[in-house]
Protein backbone atom coordinates (compact mmCIF):
# COMPACT_ATOMS: atom_id res chain seq x y z
CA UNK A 1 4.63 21.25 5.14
CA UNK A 2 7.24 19.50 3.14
CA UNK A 3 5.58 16.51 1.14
CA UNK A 4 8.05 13.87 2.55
CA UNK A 5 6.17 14.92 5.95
CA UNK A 6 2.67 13.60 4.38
CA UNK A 7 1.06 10.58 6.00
CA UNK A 8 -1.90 8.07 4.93
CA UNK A 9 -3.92 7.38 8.41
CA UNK A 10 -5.32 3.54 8.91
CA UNK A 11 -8.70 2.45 9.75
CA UNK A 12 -10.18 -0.92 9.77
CA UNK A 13 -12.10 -0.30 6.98
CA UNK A 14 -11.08 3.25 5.36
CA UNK A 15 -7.91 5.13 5.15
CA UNK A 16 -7.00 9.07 5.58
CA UNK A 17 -5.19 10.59 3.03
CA UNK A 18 -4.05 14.14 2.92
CA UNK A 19 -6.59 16.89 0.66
CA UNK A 20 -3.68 18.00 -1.26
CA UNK A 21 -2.73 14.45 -3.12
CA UNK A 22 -6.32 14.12 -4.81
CA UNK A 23 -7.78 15.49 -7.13
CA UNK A 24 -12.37 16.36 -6.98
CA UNK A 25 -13.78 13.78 -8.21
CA UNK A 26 -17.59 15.65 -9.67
CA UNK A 27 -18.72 18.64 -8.38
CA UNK A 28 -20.09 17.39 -4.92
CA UNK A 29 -16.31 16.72 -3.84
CA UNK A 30 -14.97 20.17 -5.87
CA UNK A 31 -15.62 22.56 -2.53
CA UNK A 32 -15.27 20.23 0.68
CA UNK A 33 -11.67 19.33 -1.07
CA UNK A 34 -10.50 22.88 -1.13
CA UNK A 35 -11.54 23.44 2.37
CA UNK A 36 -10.63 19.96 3.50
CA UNK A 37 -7.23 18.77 5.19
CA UNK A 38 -8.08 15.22 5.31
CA UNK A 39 -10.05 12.62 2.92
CA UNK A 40 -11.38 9.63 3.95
CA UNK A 41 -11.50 6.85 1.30
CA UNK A 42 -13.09 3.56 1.29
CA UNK A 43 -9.91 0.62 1.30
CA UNK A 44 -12.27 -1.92 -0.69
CA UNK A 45 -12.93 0.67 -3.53
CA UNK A 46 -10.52 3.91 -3.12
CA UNK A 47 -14.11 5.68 -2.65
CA UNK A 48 -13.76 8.74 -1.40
CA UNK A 49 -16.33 9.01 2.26
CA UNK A 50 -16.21 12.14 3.54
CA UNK A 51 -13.63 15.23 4.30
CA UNK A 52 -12.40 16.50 7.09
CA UNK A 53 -11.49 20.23 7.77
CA UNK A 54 -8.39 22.01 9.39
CA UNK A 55 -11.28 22.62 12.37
CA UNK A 56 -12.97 19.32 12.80
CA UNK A 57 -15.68 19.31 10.39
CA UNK A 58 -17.25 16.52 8.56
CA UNK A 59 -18.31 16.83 5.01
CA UNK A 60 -19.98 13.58 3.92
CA UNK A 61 -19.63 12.60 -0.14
CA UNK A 62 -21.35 9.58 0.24
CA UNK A 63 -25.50 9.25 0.43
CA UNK A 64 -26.24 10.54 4.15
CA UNK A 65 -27.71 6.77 5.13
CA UNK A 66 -24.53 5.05 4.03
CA UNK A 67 -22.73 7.63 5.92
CA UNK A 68 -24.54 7.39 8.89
CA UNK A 69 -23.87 3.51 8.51
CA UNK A 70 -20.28 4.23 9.01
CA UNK A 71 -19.57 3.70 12.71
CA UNK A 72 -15.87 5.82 12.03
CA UNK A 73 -17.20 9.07 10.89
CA UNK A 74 -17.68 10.58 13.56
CA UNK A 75 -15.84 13.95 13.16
CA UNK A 76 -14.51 14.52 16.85
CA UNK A 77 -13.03 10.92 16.90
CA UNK A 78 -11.98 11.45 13.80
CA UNK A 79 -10.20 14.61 14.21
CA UNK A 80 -8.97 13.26 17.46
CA UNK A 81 -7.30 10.36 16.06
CA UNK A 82 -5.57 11.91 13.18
CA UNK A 83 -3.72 14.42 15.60
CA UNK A 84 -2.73 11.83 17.81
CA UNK A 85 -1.49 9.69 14.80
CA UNK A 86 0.70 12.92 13.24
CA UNK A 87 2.30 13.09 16.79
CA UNK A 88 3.12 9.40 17.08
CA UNK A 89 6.75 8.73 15.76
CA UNK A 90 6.36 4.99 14.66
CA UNK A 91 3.49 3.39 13.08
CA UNK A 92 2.07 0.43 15.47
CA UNK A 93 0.65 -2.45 14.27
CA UNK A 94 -3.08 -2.85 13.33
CA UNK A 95 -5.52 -5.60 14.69
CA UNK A 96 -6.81 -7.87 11.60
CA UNK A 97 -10.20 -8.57 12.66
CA UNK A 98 -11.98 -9.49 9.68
CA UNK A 99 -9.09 -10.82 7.72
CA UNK A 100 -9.67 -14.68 8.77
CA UNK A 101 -13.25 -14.27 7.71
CA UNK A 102 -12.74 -12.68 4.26
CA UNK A 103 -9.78 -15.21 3.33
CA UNK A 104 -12.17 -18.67 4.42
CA UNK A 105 -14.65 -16.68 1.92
CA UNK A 106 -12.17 -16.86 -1.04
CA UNK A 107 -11.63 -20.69 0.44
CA UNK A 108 -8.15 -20.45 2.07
CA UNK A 109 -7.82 -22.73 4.90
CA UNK A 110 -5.80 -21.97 8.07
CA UNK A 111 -2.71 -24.21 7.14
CA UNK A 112 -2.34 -21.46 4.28
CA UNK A 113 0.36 -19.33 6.24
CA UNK A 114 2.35 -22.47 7.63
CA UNK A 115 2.60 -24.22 4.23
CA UNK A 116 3.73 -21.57 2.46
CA UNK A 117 5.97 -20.24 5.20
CA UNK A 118 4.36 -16.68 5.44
CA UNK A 119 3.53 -14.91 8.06
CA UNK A 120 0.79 -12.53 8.64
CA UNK A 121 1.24 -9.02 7.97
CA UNK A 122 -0.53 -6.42 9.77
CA UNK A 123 -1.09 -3.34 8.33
CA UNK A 124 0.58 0.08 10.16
CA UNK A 125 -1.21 2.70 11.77
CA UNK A 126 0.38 5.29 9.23
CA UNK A 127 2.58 5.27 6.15
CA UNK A 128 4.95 7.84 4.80
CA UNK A 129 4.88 9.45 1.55
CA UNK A 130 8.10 8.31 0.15
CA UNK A 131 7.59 10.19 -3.54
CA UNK A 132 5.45 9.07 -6.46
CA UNK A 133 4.99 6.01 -8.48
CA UNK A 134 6.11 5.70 -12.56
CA UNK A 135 2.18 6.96 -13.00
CA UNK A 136 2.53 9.72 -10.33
CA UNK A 137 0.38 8.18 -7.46
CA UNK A 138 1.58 8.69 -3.54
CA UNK A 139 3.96 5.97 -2.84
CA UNK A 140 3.27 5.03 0.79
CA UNK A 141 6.24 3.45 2.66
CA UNK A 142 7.20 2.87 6.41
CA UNK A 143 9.23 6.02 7.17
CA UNK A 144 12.21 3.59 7.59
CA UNK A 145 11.23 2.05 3.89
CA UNK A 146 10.53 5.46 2.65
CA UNK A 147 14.26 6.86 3.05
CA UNK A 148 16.30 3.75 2.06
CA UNK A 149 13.93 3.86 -1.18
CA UNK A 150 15.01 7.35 -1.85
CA UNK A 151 18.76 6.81 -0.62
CA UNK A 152 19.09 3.69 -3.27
CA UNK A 153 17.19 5.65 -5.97
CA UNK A 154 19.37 8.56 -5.28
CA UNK A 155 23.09 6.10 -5.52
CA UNK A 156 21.26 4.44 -8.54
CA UNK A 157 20.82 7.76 -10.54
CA UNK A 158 24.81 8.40 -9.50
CA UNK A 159 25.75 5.25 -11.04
CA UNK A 160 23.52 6.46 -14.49
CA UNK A 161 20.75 3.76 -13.19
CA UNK A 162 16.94 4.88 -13.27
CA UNK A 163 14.92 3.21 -10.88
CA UNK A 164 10.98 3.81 -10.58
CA UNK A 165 8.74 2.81 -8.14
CA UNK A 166 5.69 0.98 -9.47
CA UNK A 167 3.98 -0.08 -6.19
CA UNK A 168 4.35 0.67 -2.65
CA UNK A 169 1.95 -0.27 0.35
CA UNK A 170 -1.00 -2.35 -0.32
CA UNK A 171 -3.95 -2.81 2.26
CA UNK A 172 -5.45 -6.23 2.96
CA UNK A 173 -9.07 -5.06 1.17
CA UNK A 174 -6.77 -4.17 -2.14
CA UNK A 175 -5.74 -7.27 -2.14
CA UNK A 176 -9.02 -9.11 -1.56
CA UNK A 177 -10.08 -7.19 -4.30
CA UNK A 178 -6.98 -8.62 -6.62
CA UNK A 179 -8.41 -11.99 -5.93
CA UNK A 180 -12.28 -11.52 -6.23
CA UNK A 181 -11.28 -9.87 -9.19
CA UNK A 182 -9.33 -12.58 -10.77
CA UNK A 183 -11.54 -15.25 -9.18
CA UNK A 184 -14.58 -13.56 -11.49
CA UNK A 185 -12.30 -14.08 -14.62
CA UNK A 186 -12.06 -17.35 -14.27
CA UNK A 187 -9.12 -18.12 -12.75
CA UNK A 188 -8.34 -20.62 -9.91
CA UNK A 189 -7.04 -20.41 -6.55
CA UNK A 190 -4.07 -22.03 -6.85
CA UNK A 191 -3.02 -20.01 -10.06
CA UNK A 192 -3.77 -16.78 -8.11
CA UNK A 193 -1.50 -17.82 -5.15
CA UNK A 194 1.30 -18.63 -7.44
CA UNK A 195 1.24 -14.77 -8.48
CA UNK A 196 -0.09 -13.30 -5.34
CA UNK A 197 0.37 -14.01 -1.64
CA UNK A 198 -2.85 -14.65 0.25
CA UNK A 199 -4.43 -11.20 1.60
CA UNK A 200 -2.60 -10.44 5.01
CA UNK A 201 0.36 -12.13 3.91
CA UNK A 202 1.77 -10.00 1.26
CA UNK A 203 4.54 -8.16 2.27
CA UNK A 204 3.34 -5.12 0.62
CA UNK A 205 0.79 -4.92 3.67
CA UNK A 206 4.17 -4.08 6.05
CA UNK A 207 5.03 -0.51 3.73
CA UNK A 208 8.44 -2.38 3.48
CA UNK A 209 8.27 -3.60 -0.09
CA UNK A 210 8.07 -1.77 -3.30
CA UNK A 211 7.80 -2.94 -6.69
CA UNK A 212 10.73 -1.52 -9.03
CA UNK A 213 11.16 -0.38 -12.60
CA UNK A 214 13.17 1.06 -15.18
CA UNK A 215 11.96 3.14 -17.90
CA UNK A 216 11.06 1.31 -20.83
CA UNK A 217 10.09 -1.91 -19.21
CA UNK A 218 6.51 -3.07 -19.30
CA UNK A 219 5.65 -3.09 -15.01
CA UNK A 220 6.36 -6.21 -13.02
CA UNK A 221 7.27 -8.44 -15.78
CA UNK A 222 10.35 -11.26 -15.19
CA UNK A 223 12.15 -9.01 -18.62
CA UNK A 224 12.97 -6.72 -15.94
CA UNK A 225 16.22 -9.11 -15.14
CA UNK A 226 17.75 -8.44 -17.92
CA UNK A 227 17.94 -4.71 -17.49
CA UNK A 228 20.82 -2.51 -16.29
CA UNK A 229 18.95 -1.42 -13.28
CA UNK A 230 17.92 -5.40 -12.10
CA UNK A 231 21.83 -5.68 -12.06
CA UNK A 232 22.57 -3.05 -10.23
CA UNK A 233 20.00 -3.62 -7.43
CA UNK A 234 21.64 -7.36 -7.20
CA UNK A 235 24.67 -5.55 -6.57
CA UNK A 236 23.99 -2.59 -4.40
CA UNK A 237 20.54 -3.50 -2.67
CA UNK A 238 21.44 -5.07 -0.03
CA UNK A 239 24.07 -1.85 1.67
CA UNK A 240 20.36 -0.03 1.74
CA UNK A 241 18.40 -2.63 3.38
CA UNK A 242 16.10 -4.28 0.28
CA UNK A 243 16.81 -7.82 -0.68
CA UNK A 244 15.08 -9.92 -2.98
CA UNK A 245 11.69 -11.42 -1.92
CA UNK A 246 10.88 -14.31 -3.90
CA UNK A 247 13.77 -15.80 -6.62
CA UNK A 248 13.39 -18.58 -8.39
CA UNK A 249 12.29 -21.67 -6.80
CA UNK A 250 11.63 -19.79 -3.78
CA UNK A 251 9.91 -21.81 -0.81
CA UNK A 252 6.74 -20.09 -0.50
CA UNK A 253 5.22 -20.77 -4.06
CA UNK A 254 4.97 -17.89 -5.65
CA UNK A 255 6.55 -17.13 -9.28
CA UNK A 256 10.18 -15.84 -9.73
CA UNK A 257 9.64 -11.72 -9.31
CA UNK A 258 12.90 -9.66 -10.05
CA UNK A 259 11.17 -6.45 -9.93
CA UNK A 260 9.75 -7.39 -5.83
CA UNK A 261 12.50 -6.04 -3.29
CA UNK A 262 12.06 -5.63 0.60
CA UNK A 263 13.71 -3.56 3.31
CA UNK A 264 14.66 -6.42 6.09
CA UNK A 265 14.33 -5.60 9.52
């Protein structure tokens, strides 16, 4: 199967990645991964859960009573699920039933979106692999996302332009997890939400944004404008469908962010 052909599989609270992107990780993973077709990783953590085999069969990694705890492993909807998701020819949308709960935790109130003029963002039912990041991890892209990304790279390089990829899809528990984690340094609300869009309202949730760099820039810093390949995206973007998120002063409070670019629908 070509690798362009790859897809990461959503769950409410876990996602299914394809065996052959990761790597063991200890000996208790070493020989359900070679046998496996499917791993099933935690969203909150990027733990991997369990594997799933060409014929249905569960391997659990985690402790059997935390597994057990785990309403979706349950290998014949599993395996169900995942076939019917590799025949499907458009991700759908995904129901956000814990979001509201998780975001009045971190203390956003419900006038968040409407102030801030941003609009919840469901996450898709599956993601293409559209290549790999500056540090050689899956990008995951809408398939749509996926081929302009590769198309623009491809017209960049022509032009003697390098663009890299430094971040693709997000989930909404990655992004919780941005925000406990800065919240636990010390920093405030409002200074996260300058740098970060509330979870379920980054656009990185869609699989239509992607972070870009150049070689020999430090990732998603505001130097990146003043590089070769910054100029050329202002120029030629737009003819593959990615436009500029947030520029300066932009109206939904978050900081200037040259390297942030989005395929419009």
């Amino acid at each position: 199967m070509n690798h362009r052909d790859l897809r990461l599989v959503n769950f409410e609270r876990m996602e299914a990645w394809p065996a052959t992107l990761l790597r063991a990780r200890g000996n208790a993973s070493v020989r359900a991964l070679r046998a496996a077709r499917w791993v099933l990783r935690r969203k909150a953590d990027g733990r991997y859960l369990a594997t799933l085999d060409a014929d249905g069969k569960l391997y659990a990694l985690l402790p059997p009573a935390l597994a057990r705890a785990r309403r979706q492993l349950h290998p014949a909807e599993l395996s169900g699920h995942l076939h019917q998701i590799e025949r499907q020819a458009r991700p759908a949308p995904m129901p956000s039933h814990a979001l509201r709960e998780h975001c009045v935790r971190l203390g956003l109130d419900a006038g968040y979106s409407q102030r801030h003029g941003l609009p919840l963002v469901p996450e898709p039912s599956w993601l293409a692999l559209a290549d790999f990041d500056r540090w050689q991890r899956p990008l995951w892209l809408l398939p749509q996302a996926a081929a302009g990304w590769r198309r623009m790279q491809a017209a960049a390089a022509a032009d003697g332009v390098r663009l890299e990829a430094i971040s693709g899809y997000r989930s909404h528990a990655y992004q919780l997890g941005i925000f406990r984690r800065k919240l636990a340094r010390g920093q405030t609300l409002a200074q996260i939400l300058s740098v970060n869009a509330a979870p379920g309202y980054s656009e990185h949730h869609s699989g239509r944004a992607l972070d870009i760099g150049t070689p020999g820039q430090p990732p998603a810093e505001e130097s990146f404008e003043a590089t070769p390949a910054f100029a050329w995206l202002c120029e030629n973007a737009a003819a593959f469908g990615f436009h500029l998120s947030y520029p300066r002063d932009n109206p939904h409070g978050i900081v200037y962010e040259p390297w942030h670019w989005c395929l419009r629908t």
